[in-house]
Protein backbone atom coordinates (compact mmCIF):
# COMPACT_ATOMS: atom_id res chain seq x y z
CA UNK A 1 -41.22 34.00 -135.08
CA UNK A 2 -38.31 32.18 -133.79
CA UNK A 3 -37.65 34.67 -130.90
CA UNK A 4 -41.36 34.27 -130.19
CA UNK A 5 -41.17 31.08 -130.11
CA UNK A 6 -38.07 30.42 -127.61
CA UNK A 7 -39.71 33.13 -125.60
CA UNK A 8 -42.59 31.32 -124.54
CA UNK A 9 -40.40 27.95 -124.45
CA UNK A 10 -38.58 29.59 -121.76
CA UNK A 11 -41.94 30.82 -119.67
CA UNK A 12 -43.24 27.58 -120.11
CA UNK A 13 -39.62 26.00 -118.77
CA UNK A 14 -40.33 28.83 -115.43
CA UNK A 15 -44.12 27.33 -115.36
CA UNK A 16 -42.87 23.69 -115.11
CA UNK A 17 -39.74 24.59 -112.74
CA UNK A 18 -41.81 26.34 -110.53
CA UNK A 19 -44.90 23.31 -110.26
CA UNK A 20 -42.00 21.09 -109.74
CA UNK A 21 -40.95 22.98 -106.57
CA UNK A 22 -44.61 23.33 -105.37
CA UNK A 23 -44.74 19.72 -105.97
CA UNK A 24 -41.55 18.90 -104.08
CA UNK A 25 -42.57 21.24 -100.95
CA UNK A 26 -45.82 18.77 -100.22
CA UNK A 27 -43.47 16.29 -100.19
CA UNK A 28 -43.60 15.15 -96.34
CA UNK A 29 -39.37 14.47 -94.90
CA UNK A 30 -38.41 11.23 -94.92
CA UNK A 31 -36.92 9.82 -92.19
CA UNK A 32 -33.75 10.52 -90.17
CA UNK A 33 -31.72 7.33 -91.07
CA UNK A 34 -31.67 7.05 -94.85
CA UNK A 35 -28.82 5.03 -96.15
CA UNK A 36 -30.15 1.66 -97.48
CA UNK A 37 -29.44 -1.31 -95.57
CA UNK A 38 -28.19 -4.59 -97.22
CA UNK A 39 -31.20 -7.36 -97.37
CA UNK A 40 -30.21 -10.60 -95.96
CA UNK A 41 -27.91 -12.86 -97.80
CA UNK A 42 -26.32 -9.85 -99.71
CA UNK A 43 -23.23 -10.08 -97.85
CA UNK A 44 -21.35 -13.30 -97.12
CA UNK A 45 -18.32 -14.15 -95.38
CA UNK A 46 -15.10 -16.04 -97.09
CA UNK A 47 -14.13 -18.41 -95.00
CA UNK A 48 -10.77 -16.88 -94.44
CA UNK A 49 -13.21 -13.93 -92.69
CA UNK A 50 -14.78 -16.51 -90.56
CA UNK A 51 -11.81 -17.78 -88.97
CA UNK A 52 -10.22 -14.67 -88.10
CA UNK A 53 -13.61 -14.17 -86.53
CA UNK A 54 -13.82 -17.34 -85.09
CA UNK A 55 -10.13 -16.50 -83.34
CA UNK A 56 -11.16 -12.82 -82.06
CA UNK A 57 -14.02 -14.46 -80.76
CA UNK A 58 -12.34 -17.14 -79.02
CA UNK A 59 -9.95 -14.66 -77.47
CA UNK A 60 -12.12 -12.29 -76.55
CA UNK A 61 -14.45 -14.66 -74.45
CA UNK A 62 -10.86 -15.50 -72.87
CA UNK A 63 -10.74 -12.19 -71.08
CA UNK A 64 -14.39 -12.46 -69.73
CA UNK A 65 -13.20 -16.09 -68.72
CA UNK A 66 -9.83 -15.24 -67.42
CA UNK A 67 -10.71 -11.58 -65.97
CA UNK A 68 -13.49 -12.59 -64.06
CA UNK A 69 -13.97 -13.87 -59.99
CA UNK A 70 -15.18 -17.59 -60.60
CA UNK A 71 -17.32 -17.07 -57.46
CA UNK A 72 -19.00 -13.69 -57.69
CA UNK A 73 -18.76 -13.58 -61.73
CA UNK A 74 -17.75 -9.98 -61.67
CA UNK A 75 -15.52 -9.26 -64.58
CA UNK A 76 -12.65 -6.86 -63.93
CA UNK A 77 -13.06 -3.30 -66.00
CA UNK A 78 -9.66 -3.88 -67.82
CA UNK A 79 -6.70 -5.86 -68.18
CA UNK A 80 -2.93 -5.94 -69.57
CA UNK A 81 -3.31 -7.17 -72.81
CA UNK A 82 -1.04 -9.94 -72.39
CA UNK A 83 -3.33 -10.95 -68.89
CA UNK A 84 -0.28 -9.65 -66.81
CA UNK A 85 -1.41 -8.14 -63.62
CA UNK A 86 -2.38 -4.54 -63.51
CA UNK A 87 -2.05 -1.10 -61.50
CA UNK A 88 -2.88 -1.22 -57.84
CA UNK A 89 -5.38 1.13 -59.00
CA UNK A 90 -7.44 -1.15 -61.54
CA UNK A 91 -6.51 -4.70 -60.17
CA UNK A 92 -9.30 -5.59 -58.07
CA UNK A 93 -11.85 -2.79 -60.26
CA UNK A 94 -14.59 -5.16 -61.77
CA UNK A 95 -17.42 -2.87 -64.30
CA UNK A 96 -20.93 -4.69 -63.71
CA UNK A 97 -21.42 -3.70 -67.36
CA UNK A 98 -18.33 -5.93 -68.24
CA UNK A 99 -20.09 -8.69 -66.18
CA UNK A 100 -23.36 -8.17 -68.39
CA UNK A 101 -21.09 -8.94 -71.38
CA UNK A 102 -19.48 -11.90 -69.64
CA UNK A 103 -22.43 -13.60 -69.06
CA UNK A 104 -23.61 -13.21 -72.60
CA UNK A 105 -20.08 -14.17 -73.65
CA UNK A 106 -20.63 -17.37 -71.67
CA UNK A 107 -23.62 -18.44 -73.52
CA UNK A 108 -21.70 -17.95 -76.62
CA UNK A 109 -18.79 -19.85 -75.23
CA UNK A 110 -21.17 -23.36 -74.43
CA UNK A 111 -22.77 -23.33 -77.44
CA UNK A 112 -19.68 -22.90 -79.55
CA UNK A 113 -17.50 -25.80 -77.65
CA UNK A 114 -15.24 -23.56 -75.96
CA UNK A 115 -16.13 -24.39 -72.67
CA UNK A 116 -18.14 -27.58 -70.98
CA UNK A 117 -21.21 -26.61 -70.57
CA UNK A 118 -21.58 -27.66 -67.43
CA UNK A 119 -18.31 -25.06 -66.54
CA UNK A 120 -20.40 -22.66 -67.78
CA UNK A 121 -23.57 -22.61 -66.45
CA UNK A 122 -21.60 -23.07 -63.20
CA UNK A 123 -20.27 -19.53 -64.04
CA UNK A 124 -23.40 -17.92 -64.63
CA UNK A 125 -25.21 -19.59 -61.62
CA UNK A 126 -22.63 -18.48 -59.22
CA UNK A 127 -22.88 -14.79 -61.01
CA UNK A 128 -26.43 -14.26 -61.03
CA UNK A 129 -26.25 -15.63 -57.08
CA UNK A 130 -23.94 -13.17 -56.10
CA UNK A 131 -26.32 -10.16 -57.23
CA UNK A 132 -29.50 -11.96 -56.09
CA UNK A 133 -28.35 -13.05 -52.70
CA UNK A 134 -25.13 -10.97 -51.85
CA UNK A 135 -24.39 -7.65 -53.96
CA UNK A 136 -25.48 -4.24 -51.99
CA UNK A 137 -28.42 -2.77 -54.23
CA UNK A 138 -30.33 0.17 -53.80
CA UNK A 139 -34.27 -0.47 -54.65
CA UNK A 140 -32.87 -3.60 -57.01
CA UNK A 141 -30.07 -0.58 -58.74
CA UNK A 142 -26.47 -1.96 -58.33
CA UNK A 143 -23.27 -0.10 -58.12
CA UNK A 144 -21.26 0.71 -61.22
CA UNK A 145 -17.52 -0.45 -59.83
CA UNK A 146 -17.18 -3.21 -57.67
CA UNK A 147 -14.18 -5.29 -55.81
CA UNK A 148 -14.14 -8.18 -58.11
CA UNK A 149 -13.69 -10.62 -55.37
CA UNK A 150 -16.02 -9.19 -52.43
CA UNK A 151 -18.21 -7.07 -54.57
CA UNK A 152 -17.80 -3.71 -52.19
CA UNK A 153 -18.26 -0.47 -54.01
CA UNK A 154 -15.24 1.06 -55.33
CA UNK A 155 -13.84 4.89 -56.51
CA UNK A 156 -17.05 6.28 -54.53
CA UNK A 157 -19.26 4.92 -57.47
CA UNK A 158 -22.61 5.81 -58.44
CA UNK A 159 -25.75 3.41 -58.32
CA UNK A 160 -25.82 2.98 -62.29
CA UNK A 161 -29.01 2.83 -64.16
CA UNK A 162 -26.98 2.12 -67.19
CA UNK A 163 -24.51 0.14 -66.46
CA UNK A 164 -27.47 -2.08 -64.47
CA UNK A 165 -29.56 -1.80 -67.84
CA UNK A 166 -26.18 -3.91 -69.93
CA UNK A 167 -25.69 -6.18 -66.22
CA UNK A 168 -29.55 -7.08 -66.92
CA UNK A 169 -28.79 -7.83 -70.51
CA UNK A 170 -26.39 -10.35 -69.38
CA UNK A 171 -28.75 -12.09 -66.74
CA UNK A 172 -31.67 -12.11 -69.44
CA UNK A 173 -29.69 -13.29 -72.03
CA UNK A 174 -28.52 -16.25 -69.68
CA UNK A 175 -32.10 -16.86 -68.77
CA UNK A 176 -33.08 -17.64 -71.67
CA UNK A 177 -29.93 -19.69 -72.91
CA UNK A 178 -30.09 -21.56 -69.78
CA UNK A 179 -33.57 -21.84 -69.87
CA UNK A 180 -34.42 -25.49 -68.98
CA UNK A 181 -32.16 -24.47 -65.60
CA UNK A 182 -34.88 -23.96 -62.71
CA UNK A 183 -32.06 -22.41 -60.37
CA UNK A 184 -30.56 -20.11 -63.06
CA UNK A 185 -34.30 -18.99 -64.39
CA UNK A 186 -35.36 -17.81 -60.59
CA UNK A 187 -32.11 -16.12 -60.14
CA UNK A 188 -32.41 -14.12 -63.45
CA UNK A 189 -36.11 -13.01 -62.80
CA UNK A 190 -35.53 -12.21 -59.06
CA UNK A 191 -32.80 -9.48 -60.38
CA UNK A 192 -35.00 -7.92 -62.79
CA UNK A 193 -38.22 -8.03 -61.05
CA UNK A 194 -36.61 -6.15 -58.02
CA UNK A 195 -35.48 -3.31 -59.94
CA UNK A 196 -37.94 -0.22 -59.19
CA UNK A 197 -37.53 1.16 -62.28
CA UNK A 198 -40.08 4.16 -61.20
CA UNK A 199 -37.85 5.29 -58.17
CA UNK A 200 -35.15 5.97 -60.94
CA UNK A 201 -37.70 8.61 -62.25
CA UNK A 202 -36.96 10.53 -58.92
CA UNK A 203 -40.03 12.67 -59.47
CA UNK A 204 -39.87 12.99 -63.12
CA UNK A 205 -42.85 11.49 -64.95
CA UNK A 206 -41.17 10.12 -67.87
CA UNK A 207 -37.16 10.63 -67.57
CA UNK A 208 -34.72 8.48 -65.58
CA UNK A 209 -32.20 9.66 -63.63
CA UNK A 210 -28.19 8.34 -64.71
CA UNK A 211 -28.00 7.40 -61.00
CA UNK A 212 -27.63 7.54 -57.42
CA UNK A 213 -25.16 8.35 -55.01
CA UNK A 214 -25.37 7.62 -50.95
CA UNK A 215 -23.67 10.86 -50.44
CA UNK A 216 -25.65 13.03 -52.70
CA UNK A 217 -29.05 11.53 -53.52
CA UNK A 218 -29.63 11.39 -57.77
CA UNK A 219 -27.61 12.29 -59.85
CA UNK A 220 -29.06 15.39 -62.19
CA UNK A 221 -28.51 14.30 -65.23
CA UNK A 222 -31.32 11.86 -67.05
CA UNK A 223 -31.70 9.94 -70.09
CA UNK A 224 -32.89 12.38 -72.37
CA UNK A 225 -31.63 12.63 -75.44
CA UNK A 226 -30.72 9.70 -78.00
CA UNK A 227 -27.73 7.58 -75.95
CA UNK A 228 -27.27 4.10 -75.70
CA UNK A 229 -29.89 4.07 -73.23
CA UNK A 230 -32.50 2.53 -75.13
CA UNK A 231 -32.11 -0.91 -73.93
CA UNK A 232 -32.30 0.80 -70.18
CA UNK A 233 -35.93 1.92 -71.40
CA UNK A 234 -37.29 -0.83 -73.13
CA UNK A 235 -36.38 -2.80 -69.74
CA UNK A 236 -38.02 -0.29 -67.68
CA UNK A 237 -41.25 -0.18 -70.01
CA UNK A 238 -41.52 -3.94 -70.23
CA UNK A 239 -40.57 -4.82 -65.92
CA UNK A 240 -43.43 -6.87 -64.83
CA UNK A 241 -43.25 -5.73 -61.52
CA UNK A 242 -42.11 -1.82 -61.60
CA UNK A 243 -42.88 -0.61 -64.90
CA UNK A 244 -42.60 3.01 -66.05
CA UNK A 245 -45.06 4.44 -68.90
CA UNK A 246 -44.67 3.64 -72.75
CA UNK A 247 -44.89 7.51 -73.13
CA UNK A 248 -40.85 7.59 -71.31
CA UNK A 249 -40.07 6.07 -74.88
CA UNK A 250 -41.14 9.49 -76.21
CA UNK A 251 -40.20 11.69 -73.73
CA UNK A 252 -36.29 11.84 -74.70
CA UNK A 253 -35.23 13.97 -77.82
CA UNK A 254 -34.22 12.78 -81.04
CA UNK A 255 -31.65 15.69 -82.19
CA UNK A 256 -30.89 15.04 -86.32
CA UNK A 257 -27.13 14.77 -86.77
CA UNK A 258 -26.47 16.15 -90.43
CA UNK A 259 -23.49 15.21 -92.23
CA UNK A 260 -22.61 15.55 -95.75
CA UNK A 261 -24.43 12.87 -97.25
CA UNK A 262 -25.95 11.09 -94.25
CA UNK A 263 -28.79 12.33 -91.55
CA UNK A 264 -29.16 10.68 -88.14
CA UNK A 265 -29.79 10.59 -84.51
CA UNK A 266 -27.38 10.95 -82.16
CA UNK A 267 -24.43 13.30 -81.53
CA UNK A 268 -22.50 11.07 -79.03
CA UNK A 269 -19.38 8.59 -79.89
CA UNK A 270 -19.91 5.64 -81.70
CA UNK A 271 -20.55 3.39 -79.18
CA UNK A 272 -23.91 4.86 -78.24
CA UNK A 273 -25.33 3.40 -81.68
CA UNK A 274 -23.70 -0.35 -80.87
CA UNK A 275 -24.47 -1.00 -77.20
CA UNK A 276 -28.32 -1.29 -77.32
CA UNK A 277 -28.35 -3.39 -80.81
CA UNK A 278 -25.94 -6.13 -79.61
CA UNK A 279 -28.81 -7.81 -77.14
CA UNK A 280 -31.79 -6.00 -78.77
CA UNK A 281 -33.02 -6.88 -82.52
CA UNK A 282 -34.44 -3.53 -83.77
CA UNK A 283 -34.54 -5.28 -87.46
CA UNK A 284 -37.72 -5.05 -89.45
CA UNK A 285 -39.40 -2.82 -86.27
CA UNK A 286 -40.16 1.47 -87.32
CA UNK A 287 -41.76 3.16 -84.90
CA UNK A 288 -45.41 4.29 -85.73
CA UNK A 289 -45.17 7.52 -83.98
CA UNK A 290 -43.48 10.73 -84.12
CA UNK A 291 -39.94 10.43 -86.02
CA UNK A 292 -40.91 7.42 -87.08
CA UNK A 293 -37.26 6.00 -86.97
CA UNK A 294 -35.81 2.73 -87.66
CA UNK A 295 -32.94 2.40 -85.11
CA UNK A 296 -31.26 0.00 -87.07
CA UNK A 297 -31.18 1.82 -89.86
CA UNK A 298 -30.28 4.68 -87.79
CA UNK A 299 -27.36 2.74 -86.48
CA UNK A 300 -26.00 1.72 -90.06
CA UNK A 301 -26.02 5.46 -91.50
CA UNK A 302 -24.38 6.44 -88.15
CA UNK A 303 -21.43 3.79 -88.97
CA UNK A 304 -21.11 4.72 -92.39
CA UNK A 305 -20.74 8.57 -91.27
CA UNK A 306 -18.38 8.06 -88.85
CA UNK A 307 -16.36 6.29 -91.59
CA UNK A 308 -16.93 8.96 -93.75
CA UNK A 309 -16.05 11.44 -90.78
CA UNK A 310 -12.52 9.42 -90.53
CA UNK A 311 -11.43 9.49 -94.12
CA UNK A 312 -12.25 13.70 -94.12
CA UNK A 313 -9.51 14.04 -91.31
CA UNK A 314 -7.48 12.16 -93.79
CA UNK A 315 -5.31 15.39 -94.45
CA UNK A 316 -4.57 15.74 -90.70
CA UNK A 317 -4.45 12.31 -89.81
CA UNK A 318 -2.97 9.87 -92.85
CA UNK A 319 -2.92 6.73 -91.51
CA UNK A 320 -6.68 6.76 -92.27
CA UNK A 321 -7.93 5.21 -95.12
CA UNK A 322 -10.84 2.66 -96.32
CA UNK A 323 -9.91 -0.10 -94.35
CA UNK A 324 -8.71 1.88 -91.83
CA UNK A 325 -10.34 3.93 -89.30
CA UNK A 326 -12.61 3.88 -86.25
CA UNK A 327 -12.62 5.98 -82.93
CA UNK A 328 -14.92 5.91 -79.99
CA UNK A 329 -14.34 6.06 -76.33
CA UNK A 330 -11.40 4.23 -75.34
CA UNK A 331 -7.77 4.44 -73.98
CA UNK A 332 -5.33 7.09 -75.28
CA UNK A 333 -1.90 8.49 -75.13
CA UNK A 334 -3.28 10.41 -72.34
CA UNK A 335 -5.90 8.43 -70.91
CA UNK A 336 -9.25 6.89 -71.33
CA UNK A 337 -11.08 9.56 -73.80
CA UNK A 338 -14.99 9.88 -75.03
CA UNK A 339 -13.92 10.83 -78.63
CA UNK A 340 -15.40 10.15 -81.81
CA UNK A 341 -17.24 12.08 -84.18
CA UNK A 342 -19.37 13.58 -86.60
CA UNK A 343 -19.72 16.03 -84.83
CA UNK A 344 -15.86 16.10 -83.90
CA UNK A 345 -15.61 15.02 -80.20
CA UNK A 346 -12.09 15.20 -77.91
CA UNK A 347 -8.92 15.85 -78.66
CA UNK A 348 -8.05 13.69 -81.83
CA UNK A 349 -5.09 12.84 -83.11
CA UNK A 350 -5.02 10.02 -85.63
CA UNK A 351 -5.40 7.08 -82.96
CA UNK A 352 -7.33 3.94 -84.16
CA UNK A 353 -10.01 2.36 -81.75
CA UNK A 354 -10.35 -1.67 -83.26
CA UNK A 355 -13.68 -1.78 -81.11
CA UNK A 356 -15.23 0.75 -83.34
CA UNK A 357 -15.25 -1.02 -86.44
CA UNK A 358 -15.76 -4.75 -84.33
CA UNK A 359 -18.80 -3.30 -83.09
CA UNK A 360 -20.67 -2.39 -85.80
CA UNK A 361 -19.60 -5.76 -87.76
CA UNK A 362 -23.68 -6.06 -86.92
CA UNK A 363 -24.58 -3.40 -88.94
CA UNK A 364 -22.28 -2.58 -91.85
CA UNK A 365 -20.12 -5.98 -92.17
CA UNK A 366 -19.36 -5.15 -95.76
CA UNK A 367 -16.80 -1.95 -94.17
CA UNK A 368 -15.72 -3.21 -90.91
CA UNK A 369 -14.57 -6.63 -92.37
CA UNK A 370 -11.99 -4.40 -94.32
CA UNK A 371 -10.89 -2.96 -91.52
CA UNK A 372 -10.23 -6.07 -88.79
CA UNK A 373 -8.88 -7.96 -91.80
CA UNK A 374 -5.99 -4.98 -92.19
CA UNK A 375 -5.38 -4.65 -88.59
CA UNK A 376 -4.64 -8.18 -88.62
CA UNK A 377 -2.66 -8.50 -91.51
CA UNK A 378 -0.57 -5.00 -91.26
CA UNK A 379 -0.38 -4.75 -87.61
CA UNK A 380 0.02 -8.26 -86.76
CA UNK A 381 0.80 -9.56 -82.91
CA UNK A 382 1.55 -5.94 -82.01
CA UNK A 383 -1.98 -4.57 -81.66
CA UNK A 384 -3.49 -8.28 -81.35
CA UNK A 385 -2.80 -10.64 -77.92
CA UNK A 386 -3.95 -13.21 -75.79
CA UNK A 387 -7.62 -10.98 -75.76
CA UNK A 388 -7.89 -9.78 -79.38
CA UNK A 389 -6.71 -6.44 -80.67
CA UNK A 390 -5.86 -3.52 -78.40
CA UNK A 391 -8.14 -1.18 -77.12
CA UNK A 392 -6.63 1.63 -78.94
CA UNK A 393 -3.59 2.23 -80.94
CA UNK A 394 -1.82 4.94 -83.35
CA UNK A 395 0.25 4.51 -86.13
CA UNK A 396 1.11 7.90 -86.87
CA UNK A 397 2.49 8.39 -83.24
CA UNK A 398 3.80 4.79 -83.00
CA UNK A 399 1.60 4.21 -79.44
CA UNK A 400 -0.01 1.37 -78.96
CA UNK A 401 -2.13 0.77 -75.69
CA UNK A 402 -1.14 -1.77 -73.37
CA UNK A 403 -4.73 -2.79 -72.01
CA UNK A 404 -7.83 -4.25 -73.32
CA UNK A 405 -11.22 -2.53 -71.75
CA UNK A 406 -14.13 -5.21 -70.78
CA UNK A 407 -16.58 -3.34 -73.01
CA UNK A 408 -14.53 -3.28 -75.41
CA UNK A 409 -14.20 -6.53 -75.70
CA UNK A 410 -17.50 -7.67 -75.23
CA UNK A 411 -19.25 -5.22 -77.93
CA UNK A 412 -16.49 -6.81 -80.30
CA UNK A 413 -17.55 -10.51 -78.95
CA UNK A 414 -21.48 -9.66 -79.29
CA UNK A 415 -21.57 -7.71 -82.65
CA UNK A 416 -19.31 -10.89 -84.22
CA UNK A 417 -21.94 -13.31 -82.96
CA UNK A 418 -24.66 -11.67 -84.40
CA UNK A 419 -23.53 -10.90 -87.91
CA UNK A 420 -22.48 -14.94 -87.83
CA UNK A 421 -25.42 -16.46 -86.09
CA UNK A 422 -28.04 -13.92 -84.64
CA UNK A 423 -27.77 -16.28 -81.53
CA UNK A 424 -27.34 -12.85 -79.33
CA UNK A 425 -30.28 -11.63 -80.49
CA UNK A 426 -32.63 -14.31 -80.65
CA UNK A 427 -31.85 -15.62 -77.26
CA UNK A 428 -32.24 -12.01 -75.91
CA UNK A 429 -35.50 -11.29 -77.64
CA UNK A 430 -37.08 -14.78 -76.59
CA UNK A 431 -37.60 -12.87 -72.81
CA UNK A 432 -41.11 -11.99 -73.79
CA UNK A 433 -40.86 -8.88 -71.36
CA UNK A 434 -38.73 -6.82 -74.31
CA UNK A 435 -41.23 -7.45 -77.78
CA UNK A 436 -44.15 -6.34 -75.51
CA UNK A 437 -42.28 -3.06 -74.55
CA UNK A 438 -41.61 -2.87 -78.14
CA UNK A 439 -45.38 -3.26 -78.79
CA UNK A 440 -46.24 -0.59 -76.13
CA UNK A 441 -44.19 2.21 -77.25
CA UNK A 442 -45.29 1.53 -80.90
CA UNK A 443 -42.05 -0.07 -82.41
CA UNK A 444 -44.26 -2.07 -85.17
CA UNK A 445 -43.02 -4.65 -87.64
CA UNK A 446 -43.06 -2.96 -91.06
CA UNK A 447 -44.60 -5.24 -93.81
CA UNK A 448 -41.60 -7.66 -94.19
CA UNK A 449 -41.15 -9.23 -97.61
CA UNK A 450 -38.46 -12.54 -98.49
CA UNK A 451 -35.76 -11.40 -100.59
CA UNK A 452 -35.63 -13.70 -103.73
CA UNK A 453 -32.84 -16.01 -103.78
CA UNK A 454 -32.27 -16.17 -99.39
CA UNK A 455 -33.53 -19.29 -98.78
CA UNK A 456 -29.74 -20.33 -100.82
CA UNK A 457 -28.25 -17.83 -97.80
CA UNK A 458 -25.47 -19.73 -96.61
CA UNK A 459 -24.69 -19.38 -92.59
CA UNK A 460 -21.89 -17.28 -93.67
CA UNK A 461 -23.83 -14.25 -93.70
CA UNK A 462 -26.08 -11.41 -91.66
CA UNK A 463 -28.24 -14.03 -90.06
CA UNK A 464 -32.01 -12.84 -89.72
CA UNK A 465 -34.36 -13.67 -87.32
CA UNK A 466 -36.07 -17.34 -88.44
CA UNK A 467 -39.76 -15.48 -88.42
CA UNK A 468 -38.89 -12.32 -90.17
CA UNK A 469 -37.16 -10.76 -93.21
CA UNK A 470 -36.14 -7.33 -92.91
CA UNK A 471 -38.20 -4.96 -94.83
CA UNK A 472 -35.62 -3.04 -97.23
CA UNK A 473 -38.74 -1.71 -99.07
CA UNK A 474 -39.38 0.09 -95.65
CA UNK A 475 -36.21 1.70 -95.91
CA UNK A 476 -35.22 4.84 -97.61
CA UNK A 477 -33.30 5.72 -99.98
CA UNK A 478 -29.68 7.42 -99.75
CA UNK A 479 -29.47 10.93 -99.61
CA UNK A 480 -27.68 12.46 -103.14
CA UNK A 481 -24.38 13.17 -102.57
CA UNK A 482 -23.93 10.61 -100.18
CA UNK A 483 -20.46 9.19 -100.01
C-alpha cells in the first residue's frame, strides 16, 4: 500500500512538473534590460562624495575652459594633463564633439559660480557664431577635426554625423540655458535647422550614413545597430526643417548581449551606453513597440556587466577589484584603443579607464562612487591633475597616461551633473524638438508612481525630473544568478 502510494505521489509530482513548464513556456520574455534600477532618493551622497565631485567637476570644466579658442569655441581633442603644450601632431587638433561638451560644460560652469556669467555666455555666443557664420559645412554636416584657431579641416577628416549629433547637443543645451539671450537663441536654431538630416540617408530610407568625405562621397557604413547614436536619431526625427521618418528609430537592430546574470543591448565599449543619456533623459520613457526597451535601464544593466566583466578577468588582471575597474575607449600603452567588454574587445591588459566609471555615475552611482573615491584616495596626484584623473592608467604595468581626452572629460563633467542636479538633462529636454521625437517613435511614459518617503530626498541624491517619478514598477526584475 505504501509503494502504491509513493507511486502515484511521484506521477502526480511528473503531472505538476510538467503543467509548470507548459505554464512557464506561455510566459511572453521580458525585456532585454532587467536589473532593477534604484527609485529616487535611494541613494544619497555623503558630503565628503560631493566635494570630491564638486573638485572633478571644477577641474574638468577647466580643460573645456583652458583647451578651447576663446574666439571660435572649438575645444582641442586632448591635452597634457598638466595643460603643458602638446605634440605638433595634436596641438592645434580641436574634436567638434569636445566643443559639444564644452558648451554644455559652460552652462554648468555659470550656474555653479565658476565663471561670470557674462564670461560665459560670451563663450558660447562667439562658439555658436563661428559654426553659424564661419565653419565650412556640408548641407548644415560639419567636419569631425578642426584647427582650433581657424577652424580648417584637419587629418583629411570626415563630415561627421555623430560627432555633429554631440556638437548639436552642446548648442541645444546652451539654447535653452541661455534662453532669455535673443542672439544666442537664433544662433542655436540656425545650426540645427540647417542640418539636412535626409541627405545623410544617401538613398537609404531609414539608415544614416557615419559620414561624408569630399574625396570619396559617404562613407558605407550607417547607424544600424545599437551605438551611441541615438541622440543623432532622435535629432534627426524631431528637425523642424529636415526631418527623417519615426520608422529610422526602428530600422537599426537591437542585438541582445547575454552575460552571466545580465541581458542587454549593445556589444560596443562602454561609452556607447553613456554618450546619448548625458543630454537625453530616457527615465520613466519604454518604448511601446517592438523590444519594448527601456534605455535607461538598458544602460544600468550594461554598467553593472561591464563591472561584472572586470572582476572575471580578476585572475589575469589583479589590480581589479570592487572599487576598482572600468575600461572603454581611451589612451593606452600603445595608443588610443576601442576596448572594453562583455563581449571582450582589444587587446586588454589590466589598464584602468577613470572615465568609465565617471560616466555612468548617472546610472549606477551606488558602484562608480566606490571607484572615483579609491582612485582618489590610493592613487592620489599621480593619476589626478590640473583636469581631473587621467584618461587611462595601469597599476599592474606601472603606466600612467600623460593626457586627458576632451570626451573624456566631458562625459565625466555631464554624468556628475546629472546624478547631483539633473540640470543637464532638464535644460536639454526643455528644446521641445526632442520629447516630440520621443512621442513619434513611441518612447511613452510608463505609469509613473511617487516613491514613499522622496519628497524628504535631500539634493544629495539621483535628482529626477520635477514632473515625473521613475516607474520602478515598470522595471523588471533581475535575472537569477545575477551577480
Amino acid at each position: 500500500m505504501q509503494e502504491r502510494y509513493a507511486d502515484e505521489t511521484d506521477d502526480m509530482k511528473r503531472f505538476h512538473s510538467l503543467l509548470l513548464l507548459l505554464l512557464l513556456s506561455c510566459v511572453p520574455a521580458a525585456p532585454p534590460a532587467e536589473t532593477p534600477v534604484p527609485s529616487p532618493g535611494t541613494f544619497r551622497l555623503s558630503a565628503e562624495d560631493d566635494q570630491l565631485l564638486e573638485d572633478l567637476s571644477r577641474r574638468s570644466f577647466r580643460y573645456f575652459w583652458e583647451q578651447s579658442d576663446p574666439h571660435t569655441g572649438l575645444t582641442l581633442d586632448r591635452a597634457r594633463t598638466d595643460g603643458s603644450p602638446h605634440d605638433e601632431r595634436h596641438r592645434q587638433i580641436a574634436s567638434i564633439a569636445a566643443t559639444g561638451f564644452a558648451l554644455t560644460a559652460t552652462c554648468i560652469a555659470a550656474e555653479r559660480g565658476w565663471v561670470p556669467r557674462e564670461e560665459a555666455r560670451r563663450r558660447v555666443e562667439n562658439t555658436l557664431r563661428f559654426f553659424s557664420d564661419r565653419a565650412f559645412h556640408k548641407n548644415g554636416w560639419f567636419y569631425h577635426w578642426l584647427d582650433f584657431k581657424t577652424g580648417e579641416r584637419q587629418w583629411r577628416s570626415e563630415v561627421s554625423s555623430i560627432d555633429t549629433a554631440l556638437l548639436l547637443a552642446g548648442i541645444l543645451t546652451s539654447r535653452q540655458y541661455f534662453r532669455g539671450d535673443q542672439e544666442i537663441t537664433e544662433l542655436a536654431t540656425r545650426v540645427y535647422d540647417r542640418i539636412d538630416f535626409r541627405w545623410m540617408l544617401h538613398g537609404h530610407p531609414t539608415l544614416l550614413s557615419h559620414g561624408w568625405k569630399p574625396e570619396d562621397g559617404f562613407i558605407r557604413n550607417r547607424w544600424d545597430n545599437y551605438s551611441e547614436h541615438t541622440i543623432l536619431y532622435l535629432l534627426a526625427i524631431g528637425s523642424p526643417t529636415h526631418p527623417i521618418s519615426a520608422r529610422s528609430w526602428h530600422a537599426w537592430a537591437r542585438d541582445l548581449n547575454p552575460y552571466p546574470g545580465y541581458r542587454f543591448i549593445g556589444n560596443a565599449p562602454l561609452f556607447t551606453h553613456q554618450y546619448s543619456h548625458a543630454w537625453i533623459d530616457y527615465r520613466g520613457r519604454s518604448e511601446n513597440q517592438g523590444s519594448r526597451i527601456d534605455y535607461f535601464a538598458n544602460s544600468v544593466t550594461a554598467t553593472r556587466a561591464h563591472r561584472q566583466f572586470c572582476l572575471d578577468l580578476k585572475r589575469r588582471f589583479p589590480s581589479y577589484s570592487d572599487d576598482l575597474w572600468g575600461i572603454t575607449a581611451s589612451d593606452s600603452r600603445s595608443g588610443y584603443v576601442a576596448w572594453g567588454g562583455p563581449p571582450p574587445q582589444g587587446p586588454l591588459d589590466g589598464t584602468v579607464v577613470p572615465c568609465a566609471a565617471a560616466g555612468s555615475l548617472m546610472l549606477t552611482p551606488e558602484l562608480c562612487m566606490p571607484v572615483l573615491r579609491r582612485l582618489r584616495e590610493q592613487f592620489g596626484d599621480r593619476i589626478y591633475g590640473r583636469y581631473g584623473f587621467v584618461d587611462a592608467f595601469n597599476p599592474l604595468l606601472d603606466w600612467v597616461g600623460p593626457d586627458v581626452v576632451g570626451i573624456d572629460v566631458g562625459i565625466t563633467l555631464l554624468s556628475a551633473e546629472n546624478l547631483r542636479t539633473g540640470r543637464v538633462w532638464r535644460w536639454f529636454m526643455e528644446n521641445r524638438e526632442i520629447p516630440r521625437a520621443m512621442d513619434r517613435v513611441g518612447l511613452k511614459r510608463v505609469r509613473l508612481e511617487k516613491p514613499a518617503g522622496a519628497e524628504k530626498a535631500g539634493p544629495s541624491r539621483v535628482t529626477e525630473p520635477r514632473t515625473q517619478w521613475r516607474a520602478a514598477e515598470r522595471l523588471t526584475a533581475e535575472q537569477p544568478g545575477a551577480k
